[in-house]
Protein backbone atom coordinates (compact mmCIF):
# COMPACT_ATOMS: atom_id res chain seq x y z
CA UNK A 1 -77.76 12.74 -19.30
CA UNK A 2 -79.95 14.47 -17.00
CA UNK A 3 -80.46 17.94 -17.62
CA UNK A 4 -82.16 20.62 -15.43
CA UNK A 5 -82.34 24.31 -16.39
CA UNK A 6 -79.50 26.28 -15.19
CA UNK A 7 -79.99 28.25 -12.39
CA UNK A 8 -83.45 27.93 -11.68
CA UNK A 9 -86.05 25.04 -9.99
CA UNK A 10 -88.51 25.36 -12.22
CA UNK A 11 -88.80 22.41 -14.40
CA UNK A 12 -87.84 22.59 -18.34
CA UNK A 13 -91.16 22.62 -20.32
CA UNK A 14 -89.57 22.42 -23.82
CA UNK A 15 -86.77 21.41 -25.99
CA UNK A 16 -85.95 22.33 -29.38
CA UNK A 17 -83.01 20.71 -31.48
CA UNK A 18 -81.02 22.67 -34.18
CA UNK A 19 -82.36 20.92 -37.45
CA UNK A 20 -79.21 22.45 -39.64
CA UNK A 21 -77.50 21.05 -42.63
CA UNK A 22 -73.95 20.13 -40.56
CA UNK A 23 -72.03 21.52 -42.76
CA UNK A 24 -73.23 25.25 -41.96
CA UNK A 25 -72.76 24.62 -38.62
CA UNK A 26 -74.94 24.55 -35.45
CA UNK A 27 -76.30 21.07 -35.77
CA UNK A 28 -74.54 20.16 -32.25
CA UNK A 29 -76.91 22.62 -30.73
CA UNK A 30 -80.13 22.73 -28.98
CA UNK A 31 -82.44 24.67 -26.61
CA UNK A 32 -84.39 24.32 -23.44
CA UNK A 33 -87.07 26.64 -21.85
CA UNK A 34 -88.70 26.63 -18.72
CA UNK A 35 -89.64 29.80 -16.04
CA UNK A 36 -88.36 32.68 -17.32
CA UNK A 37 -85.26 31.36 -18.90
CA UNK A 38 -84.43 29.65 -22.26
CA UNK A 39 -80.64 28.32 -22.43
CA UNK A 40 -78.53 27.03 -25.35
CA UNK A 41 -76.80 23.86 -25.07
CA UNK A 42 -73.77 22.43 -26.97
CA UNK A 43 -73.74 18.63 -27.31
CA UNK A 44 -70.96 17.44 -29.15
CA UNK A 45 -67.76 19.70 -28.38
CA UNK A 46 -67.10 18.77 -24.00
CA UNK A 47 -67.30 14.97 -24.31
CA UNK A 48 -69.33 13.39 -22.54
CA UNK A 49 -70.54 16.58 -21.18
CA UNK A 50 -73.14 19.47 -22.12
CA UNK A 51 -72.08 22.78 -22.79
CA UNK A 52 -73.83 25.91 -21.81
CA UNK A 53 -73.73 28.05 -24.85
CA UNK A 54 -75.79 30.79 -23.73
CA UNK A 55 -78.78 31.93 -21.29
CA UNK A 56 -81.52 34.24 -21.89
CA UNK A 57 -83.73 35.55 -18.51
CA UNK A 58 -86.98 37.38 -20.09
CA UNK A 59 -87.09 39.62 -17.42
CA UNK A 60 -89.64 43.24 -17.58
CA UNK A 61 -87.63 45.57 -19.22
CA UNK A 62 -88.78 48.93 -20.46
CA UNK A 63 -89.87 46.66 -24.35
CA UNK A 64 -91.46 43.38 -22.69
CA UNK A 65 -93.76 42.62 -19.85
CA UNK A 66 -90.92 39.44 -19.34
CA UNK A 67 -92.36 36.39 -17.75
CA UNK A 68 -92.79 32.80 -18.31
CA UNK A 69 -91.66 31.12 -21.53
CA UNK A 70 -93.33 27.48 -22.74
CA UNK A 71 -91.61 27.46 -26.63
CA UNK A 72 -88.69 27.31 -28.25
CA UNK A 73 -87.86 27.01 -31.89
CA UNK A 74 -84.89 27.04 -34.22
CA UNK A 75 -85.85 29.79 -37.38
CA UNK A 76 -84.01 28.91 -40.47
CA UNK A 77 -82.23 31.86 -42.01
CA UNK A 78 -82.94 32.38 -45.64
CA UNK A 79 -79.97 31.01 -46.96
CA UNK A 80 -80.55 27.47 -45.01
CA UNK A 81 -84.38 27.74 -45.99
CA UNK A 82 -83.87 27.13 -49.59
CA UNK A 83 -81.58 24.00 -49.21
């Protein structure tokens, strides 16, 4: 699969995969970021397909400067942190 970020030429600088116990859900799931956007993926539910779960755009807003983003990371809730 080749897989370029949504909407946008810049090129994807990095990817994150959901490291969660399957059985709470979420493992199917993992992240790109690159520009100003970071977008969700879902790889196991369209077949041989990805599936754009959701897209963020850090844009300037009157709480953030926006801009570029170079990380992505999947935070454990508490719950999950403790299995």
């Amino acid at each position: 699969t080749i897989l370029r970020q949504e909407g946008s030429s810049d090129a994807i600088v990095h990817a994150a995969f959901c490291q969660c116990d399957a059985s709470t859900g979420g493992a199917n799931l993992f992240a790109t970021v690159g520009g100003n956007k970071a977008t969700v993926y879902d790889d196991r539910h369209f077949g041989r397909h990805l599936g754009l779960v959701m897209q963020y755009e850090n844009v300037q807003t009157e709480y953030t400067k926006g801009g570029e983003l170079d990380l992505c990371c999947w935070i454990p809730t508490p719950a999950s942190a403790t299995d």
